[in-house]
Protein backbone atom coordinates (compact mmCIF):
# COMPACT_ATOMS: atom_id res chain seq x y z
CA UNK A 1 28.14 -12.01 19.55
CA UNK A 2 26.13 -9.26 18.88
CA UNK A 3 23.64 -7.46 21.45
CA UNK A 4 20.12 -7.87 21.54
CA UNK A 5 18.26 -4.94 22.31
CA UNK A 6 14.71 -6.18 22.66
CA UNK A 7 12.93 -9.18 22.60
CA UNK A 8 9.22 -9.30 21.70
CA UNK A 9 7.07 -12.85 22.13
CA UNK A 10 3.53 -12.56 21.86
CA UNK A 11 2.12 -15.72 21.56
CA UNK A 12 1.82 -16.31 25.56
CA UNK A 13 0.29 -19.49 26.71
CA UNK A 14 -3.23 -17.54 27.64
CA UNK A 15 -3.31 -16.07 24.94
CA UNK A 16 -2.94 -18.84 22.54
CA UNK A 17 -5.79 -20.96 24.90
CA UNK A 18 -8.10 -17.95 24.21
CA UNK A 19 -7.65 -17.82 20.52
CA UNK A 20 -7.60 -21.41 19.74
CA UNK A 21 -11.29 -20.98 19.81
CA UNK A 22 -11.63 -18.03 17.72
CA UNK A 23 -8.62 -19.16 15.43
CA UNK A 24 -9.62 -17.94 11.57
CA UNK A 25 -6.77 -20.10 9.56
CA UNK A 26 -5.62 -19.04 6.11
CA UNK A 27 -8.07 -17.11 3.73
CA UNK A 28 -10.20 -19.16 1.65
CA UNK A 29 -8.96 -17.22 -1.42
CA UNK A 30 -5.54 -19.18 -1.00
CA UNK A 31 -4.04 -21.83 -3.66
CA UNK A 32 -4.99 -24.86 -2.63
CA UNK A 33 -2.92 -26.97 -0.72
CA UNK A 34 -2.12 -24.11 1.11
CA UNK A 35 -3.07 -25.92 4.14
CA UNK A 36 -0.15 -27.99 4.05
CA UNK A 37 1.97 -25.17 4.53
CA UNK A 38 -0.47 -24.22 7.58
CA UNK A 39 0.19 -27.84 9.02
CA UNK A 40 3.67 -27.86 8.42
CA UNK A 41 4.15 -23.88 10.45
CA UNK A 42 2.18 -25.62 13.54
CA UNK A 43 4.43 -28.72 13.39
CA UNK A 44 7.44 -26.31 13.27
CA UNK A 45 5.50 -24.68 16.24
CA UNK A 46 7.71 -21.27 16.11
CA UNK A 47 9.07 -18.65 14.35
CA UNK A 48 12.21 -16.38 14.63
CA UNK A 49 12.47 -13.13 13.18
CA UNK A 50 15.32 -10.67 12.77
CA UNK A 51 14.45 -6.85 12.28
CA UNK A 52 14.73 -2.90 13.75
CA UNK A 53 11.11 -2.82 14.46
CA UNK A 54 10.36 -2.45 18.33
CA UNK A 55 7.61 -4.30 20.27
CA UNK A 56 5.26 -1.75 19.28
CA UNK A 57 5.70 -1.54 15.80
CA UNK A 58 5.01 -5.36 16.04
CA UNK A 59 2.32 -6.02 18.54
CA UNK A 60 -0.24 -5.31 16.06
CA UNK A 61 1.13 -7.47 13.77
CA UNK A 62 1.64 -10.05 16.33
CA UNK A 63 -1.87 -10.07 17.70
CA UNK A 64 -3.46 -10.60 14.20
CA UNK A 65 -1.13 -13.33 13.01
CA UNK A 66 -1.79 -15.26 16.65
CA UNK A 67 -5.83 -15.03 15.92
CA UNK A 68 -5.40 -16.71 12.32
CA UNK A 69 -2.20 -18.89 13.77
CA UNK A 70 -2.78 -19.43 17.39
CA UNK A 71 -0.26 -22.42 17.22
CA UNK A 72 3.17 -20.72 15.81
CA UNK A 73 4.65 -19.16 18.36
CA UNK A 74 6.44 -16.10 16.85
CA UNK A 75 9.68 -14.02 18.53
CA UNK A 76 11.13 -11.05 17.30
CA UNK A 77 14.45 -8.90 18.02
CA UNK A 78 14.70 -5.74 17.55
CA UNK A 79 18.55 -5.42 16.57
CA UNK A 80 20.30 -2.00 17.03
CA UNK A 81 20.55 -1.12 12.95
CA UNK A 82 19.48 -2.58 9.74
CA UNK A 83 23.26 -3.90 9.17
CA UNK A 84 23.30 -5.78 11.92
CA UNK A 85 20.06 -7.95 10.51
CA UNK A 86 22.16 -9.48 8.20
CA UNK A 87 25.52 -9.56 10.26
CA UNK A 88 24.07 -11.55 12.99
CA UNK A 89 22.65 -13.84 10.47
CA UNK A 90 25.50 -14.56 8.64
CA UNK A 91 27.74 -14.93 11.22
CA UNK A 92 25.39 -17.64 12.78
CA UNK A 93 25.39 -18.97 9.42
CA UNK A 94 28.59 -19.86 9.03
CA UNK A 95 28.99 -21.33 12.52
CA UNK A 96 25.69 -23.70 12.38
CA UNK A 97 24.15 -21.63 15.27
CA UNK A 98 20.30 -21.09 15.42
CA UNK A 99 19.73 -17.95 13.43
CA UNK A 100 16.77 -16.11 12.26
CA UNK A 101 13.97 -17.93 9.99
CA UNK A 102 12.62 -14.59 8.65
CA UNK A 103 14.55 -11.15 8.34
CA UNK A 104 12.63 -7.57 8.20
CA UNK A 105 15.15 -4.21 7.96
CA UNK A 106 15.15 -1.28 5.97
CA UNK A 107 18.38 -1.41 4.51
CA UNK A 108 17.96 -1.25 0.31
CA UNK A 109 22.10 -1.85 -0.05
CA UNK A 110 21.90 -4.50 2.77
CA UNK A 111 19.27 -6.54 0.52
CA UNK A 112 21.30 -5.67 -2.75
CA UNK A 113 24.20 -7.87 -1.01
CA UNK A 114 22.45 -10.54 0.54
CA UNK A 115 20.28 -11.69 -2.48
CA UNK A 116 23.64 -11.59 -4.26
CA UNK A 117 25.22 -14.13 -1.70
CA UNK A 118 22.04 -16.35 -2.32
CA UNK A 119 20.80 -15.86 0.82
CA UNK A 120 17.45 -15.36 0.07
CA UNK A 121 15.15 -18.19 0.31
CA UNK A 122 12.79 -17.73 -3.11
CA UNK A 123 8.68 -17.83 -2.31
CA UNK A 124 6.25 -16.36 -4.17
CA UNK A 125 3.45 -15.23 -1.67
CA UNK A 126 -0.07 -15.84 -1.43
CA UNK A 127 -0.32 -12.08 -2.11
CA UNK A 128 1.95 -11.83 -5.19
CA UNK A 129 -0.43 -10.45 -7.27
CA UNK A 130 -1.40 -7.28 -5.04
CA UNK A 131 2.10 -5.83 -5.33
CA UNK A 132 3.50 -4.07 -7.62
CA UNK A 133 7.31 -4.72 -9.41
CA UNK A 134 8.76 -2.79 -7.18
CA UNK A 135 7.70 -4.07 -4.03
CA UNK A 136 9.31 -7.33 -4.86
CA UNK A 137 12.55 -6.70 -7.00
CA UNK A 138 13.36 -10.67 -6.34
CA UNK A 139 11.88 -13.77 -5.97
CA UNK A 140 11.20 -13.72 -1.74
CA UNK A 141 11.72 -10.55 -1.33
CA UNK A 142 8.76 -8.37 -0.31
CA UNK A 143 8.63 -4.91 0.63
CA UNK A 144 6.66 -4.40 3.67
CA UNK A 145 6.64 -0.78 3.86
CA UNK A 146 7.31 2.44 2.69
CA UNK A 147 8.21 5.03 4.87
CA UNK A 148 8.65 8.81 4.01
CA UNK A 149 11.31 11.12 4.80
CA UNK A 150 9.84 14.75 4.99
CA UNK A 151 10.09 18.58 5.86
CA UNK A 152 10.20 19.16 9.31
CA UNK A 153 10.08 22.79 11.01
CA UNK A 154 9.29 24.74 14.35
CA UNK A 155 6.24 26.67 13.55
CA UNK A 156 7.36 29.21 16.32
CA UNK A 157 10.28 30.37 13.96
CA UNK A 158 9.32 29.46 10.58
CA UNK A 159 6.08 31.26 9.29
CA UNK A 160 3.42 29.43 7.82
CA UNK A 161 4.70 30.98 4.08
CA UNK A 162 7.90 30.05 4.72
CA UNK A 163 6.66 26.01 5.25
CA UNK A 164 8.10 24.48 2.50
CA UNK A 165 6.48 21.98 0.42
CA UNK A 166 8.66 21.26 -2.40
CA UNK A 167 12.55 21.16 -2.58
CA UNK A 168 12.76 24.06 -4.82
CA UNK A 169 10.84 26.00 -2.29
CA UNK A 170 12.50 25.06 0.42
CA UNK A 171 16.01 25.95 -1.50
CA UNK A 172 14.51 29.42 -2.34
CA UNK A 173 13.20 29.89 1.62
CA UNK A 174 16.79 29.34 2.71
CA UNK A 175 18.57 31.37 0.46
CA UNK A 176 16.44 34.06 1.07
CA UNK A 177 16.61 33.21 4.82
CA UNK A 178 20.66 32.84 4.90
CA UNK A 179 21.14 35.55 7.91
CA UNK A 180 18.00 33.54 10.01
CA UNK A 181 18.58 30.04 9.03
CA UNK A 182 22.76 29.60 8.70
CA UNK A 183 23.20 26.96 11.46
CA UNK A 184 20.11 26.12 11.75
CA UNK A 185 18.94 23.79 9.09
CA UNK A 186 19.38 19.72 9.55
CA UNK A 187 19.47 16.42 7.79
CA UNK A 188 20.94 13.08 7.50
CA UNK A 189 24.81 13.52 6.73
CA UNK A 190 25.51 11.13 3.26
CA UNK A 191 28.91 10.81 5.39
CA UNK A 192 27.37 9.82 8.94
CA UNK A 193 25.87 6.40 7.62
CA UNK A 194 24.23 4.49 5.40
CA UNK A 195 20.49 6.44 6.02
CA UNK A 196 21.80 9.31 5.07
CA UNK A 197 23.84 8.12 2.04
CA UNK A 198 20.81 6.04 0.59
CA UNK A 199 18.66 9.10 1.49
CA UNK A 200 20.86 11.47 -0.41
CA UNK A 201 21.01 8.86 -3.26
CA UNK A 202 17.81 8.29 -3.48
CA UNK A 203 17.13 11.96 -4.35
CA UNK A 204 19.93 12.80 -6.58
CA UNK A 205 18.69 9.09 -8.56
CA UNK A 206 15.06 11.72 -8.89
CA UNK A 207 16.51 14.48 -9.94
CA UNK A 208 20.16 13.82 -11.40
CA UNK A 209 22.19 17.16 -11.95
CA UNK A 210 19.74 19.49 -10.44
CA UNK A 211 19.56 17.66 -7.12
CA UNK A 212 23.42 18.44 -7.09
CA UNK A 213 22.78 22.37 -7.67
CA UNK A 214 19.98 22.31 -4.72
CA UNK A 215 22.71 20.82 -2.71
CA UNK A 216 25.37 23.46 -3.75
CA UNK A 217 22.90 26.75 -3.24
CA UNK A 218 22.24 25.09 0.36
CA UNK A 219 25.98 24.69 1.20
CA UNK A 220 26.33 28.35 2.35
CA UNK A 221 23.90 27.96 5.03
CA UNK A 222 26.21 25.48 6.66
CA UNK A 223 23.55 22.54 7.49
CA UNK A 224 24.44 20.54 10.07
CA UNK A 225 24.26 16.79 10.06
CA UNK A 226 22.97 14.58 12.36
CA UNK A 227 22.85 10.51 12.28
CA UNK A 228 19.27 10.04 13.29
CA UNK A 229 15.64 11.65 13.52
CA UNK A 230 15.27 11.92 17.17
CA UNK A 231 18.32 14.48 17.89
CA UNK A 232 16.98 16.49 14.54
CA UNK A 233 13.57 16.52 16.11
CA UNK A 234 14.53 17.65 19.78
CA UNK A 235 16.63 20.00 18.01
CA UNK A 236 13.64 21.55 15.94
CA UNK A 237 11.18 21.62 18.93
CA UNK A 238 13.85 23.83 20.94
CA UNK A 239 14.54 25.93 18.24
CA UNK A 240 17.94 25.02 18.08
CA UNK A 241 17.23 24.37 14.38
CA UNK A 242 14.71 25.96 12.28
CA UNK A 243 14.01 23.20 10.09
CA UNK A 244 14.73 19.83 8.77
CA UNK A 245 14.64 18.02 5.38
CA UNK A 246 14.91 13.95 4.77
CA UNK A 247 13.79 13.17 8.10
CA UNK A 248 12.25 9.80 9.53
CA UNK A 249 8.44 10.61 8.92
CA UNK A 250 7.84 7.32 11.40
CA UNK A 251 10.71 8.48 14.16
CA UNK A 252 8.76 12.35 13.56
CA UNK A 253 4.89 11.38 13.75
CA UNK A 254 4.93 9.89 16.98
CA UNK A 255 6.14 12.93 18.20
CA UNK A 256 2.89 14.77 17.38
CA UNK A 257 1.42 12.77 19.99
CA UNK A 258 1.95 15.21 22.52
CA UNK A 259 -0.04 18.39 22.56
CA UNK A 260 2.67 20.10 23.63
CA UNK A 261 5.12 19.10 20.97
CA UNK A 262 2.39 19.69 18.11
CA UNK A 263 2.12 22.99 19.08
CA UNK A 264 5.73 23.83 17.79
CA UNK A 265 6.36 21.23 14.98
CA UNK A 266 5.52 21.25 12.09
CA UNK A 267 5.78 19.25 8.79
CA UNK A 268 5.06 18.26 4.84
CA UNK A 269 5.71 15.78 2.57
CA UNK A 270 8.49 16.97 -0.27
CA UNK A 271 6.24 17.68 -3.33
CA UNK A 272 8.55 17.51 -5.75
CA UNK A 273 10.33 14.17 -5.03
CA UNK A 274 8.63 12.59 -1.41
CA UNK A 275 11.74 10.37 -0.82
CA UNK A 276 10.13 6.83 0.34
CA UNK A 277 12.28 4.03 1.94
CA UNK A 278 11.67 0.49 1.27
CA UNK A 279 11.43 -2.12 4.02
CA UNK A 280 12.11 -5.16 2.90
CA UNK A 281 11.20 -8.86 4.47
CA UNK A 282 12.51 -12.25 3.36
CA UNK A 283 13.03 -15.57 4.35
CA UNK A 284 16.47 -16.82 4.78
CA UNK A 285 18.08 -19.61 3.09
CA UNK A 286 19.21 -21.33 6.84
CA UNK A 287 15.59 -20.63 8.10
CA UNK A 288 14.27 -23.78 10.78
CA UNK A 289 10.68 -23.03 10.25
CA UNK A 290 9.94 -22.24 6.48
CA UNK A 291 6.58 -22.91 6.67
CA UNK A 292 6.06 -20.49 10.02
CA UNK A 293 8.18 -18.24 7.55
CA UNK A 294 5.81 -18.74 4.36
CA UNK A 295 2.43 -17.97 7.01
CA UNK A 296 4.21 -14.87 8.29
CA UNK A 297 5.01 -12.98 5.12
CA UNK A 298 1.42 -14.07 3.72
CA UNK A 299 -0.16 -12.26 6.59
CA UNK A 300 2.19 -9.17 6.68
CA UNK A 301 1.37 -8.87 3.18
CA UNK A 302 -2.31 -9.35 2.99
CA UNK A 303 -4.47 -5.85 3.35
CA UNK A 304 -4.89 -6.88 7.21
CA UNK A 305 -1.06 -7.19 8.03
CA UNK A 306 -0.52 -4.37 5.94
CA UNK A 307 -3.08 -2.54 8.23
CA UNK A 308 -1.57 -3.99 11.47
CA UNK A 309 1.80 -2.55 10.62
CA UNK A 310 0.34 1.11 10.04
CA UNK A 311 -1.11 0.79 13.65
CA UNK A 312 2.04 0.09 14.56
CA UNK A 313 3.84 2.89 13.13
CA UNK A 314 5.12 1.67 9.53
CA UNK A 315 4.19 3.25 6.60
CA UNK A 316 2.03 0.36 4.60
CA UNK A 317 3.55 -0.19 1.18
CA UNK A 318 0.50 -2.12 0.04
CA UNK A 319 -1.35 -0.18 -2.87
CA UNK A 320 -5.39 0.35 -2.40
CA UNK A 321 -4.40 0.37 2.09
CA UNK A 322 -5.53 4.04 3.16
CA UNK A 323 -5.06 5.97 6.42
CA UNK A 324 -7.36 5.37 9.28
CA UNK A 325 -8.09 3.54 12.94
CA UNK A 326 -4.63 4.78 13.58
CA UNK A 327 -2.91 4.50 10.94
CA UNK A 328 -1.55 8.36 9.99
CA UNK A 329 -0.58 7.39 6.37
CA UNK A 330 0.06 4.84 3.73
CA UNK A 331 2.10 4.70 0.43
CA UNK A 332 -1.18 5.40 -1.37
CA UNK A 333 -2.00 7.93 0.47
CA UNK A 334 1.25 9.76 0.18
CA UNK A 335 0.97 9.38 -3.51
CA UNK A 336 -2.25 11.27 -3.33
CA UNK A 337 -1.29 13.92 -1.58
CA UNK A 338 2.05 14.91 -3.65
CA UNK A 339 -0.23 14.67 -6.84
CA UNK A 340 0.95 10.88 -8.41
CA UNK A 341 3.73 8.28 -8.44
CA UNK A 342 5.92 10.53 -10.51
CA UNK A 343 6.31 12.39 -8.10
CA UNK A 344 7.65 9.55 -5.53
CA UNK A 345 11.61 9.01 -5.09
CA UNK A 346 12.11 5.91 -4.14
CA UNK A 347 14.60 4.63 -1.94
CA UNK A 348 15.04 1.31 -3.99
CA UNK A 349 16.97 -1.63 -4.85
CA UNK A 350 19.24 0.14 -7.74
CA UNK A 351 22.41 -1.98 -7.26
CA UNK A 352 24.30 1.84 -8.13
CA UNK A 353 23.69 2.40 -4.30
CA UNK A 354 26.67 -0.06 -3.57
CA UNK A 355 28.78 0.52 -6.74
CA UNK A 356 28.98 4.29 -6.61
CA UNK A 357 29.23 4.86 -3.14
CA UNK A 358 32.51 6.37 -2.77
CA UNK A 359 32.14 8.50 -6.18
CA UNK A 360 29.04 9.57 -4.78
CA UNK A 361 30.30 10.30 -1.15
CA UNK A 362 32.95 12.52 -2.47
CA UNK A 363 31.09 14.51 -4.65
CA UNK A 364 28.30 15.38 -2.18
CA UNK A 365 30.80 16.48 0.65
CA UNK A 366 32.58 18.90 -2.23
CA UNK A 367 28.92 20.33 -3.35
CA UNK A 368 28.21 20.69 0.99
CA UNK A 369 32.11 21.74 1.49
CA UNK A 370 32.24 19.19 3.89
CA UNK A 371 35.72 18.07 4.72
């Protein structure tokens, strides 16, 4: 059995007494009948979800779906990566075990192989019509946010004309930097896991052959490659490393927090391809509560989920949402600021990811002369 690292249940006794007062139900914009599915969630009474979102990240979330829902009582965990979402899943799947009703991960490749297996439970959302194509590449499967990887750098050691803002820049700053920076530059390894293959992917699937050059002309510096955002950033702050490219914008931001830290760091969004990762959410074929399920992605979906999620740390995915009461960014406002969509790389549902991957690993440790 797998480990549970955290367990998040919001919907506390006292709290649900409270809100059962102040309960605001479905929108009055929905279909109708949607009240039967409202009826149905409260009979179910509860709702299990799967995903590599901490407490935080869902509290928000939590609170507002308990004021419209006061009667679903909803508990998340927070599993250790985005594989082991589906893992856990199917292997309590094929033993009859309680399992999750709704899954949430960012893990592109991971929902490429479980829509194939049928595994996704099709339900078009009350909010259909807000999202675009390619936040919803299948029937049930919603993307809930969109979170970018970006430039990172220690402001003590790299000047403000050396920030990069583009990839070409930041290719041109390191060549010309090779004595200052060899050692000292960082980013997801394509080799270490399947962030920084999808990562990697998602940027040569931008720029095809001249992604592969950029990757070449940095391979003298001798990057080094870490397997997550934290280690890149402590590295950065101490100076260790100069500067980082396709890293975690949420595991960087919070960061920034501290005075201290925001002194020294430093970032930008990648001008010329802002790599963007797509979160997916969906409800599972063996879910208990479908109807808990249905309520759930309707809310995380809607403008105010969407919202909730941004306080929470997530990058909202849903187009018109903008930045504000603590939310630090949002797909639209990332598109914005790196001058239009065609200038986004998405980290999608391109079913290459999976078929290619070995071609694709081999080829990027020759242009890095990784062994």
């Amino acid at each position: 059995m797998i480990r549970i690292d955290r367990r998040t249940t919001l919907a506390l006794p006292a709290l649900l007494l409270a809100d059962r007062a102040h309960a605001q139900g479905a929108p009055a914009s929905y279909p109708q009948g949607y009240q039967d599915v409202v009826a149905g969630a409260e009979r179910e009474g509860s709702l299990l979800i799967y995903s590599i979102m901490s407490a935080e990240n869902w509290r928000p979330v939590l609170e507002g779906f308990n004021r419209r829902y006061p009667r679903v009582r909803v508990e998340t965990l927070d599993l250790p990566n985005s594989r082991e979402v589906f893992e856990r899943y199917l292997a309590e799947r094929g033993t009859n075990s309680r399992t999750a009703d709704l899954l949430a991960t960012a893990d592109p490749g991971g929902w490429i192989e479980f829509q194939a297996r049928g595994e996704v439970l099709p339900y078009e959302s009350a909010e259909s019509a807000a999202w675009p194509a390619w936040a919803k590449p299948w029937p049930g499967v919603y993307t809930i946010s969109a979170d970018p990887l970006v430039f990172i750098f220690n402001k003590m050691t790299v000047p403000e004309a050396q920030q990069p803002k583009s990839f070409a820049q930041f290719v041109t700053l390191a060549t010309q930097n090779q004595a200052r920076w060899r050692n000292k530059i960082t980013s997801y390894g394509a080799h270490n896991g399947g962030f920084g293959y999808s990562s990697n992917f998602g940027f040569v699937q931008k720029h095809g052959e001249k992604a592969w050059d950029w990757f070449k002309e940095l391979a003298p510096l001798r990057p080094r490659w870490e397997r997550s955002g934290g280690p890149m950033t402590e590295k950065v702050t101490s100076g260790e490393y100069a500067a980082g490219w396709f890293v975690s914008a949420i595991t960087f931001w919070p960061r920034l927090n501290d005075p201290a830290r925001a002194r020294v760091l430093g970032w930008n969004f990648i001008e010329d391809g802002q790599l963007v990762i797509l979160r997916g959410m969906a409800i599972a074929k063996a879910a208990r509560n479908v109807n808990a399920a249905k309520l759930m992605i309707d809310y995380i979906a809607s403008a105010e989920g969407q919202a909730a999620f941004g306080r929470g740390g997530l990058t909202p995915a849903r187009p018109g949402v903008m930045p504000g009461e603590g939310i630090r960014h949002t797909y639209s406002s990332i598109v914005q600021a790196v001058g239009g969509e065609q200038n986004i790389a998405f980290i999608d549902y391109n079913k290459a990811m999976l078929d290619d991957y070995q071609a694709f690993i081999d080829r990027w440790k020759s242009a890095y002369g990784v062994s």
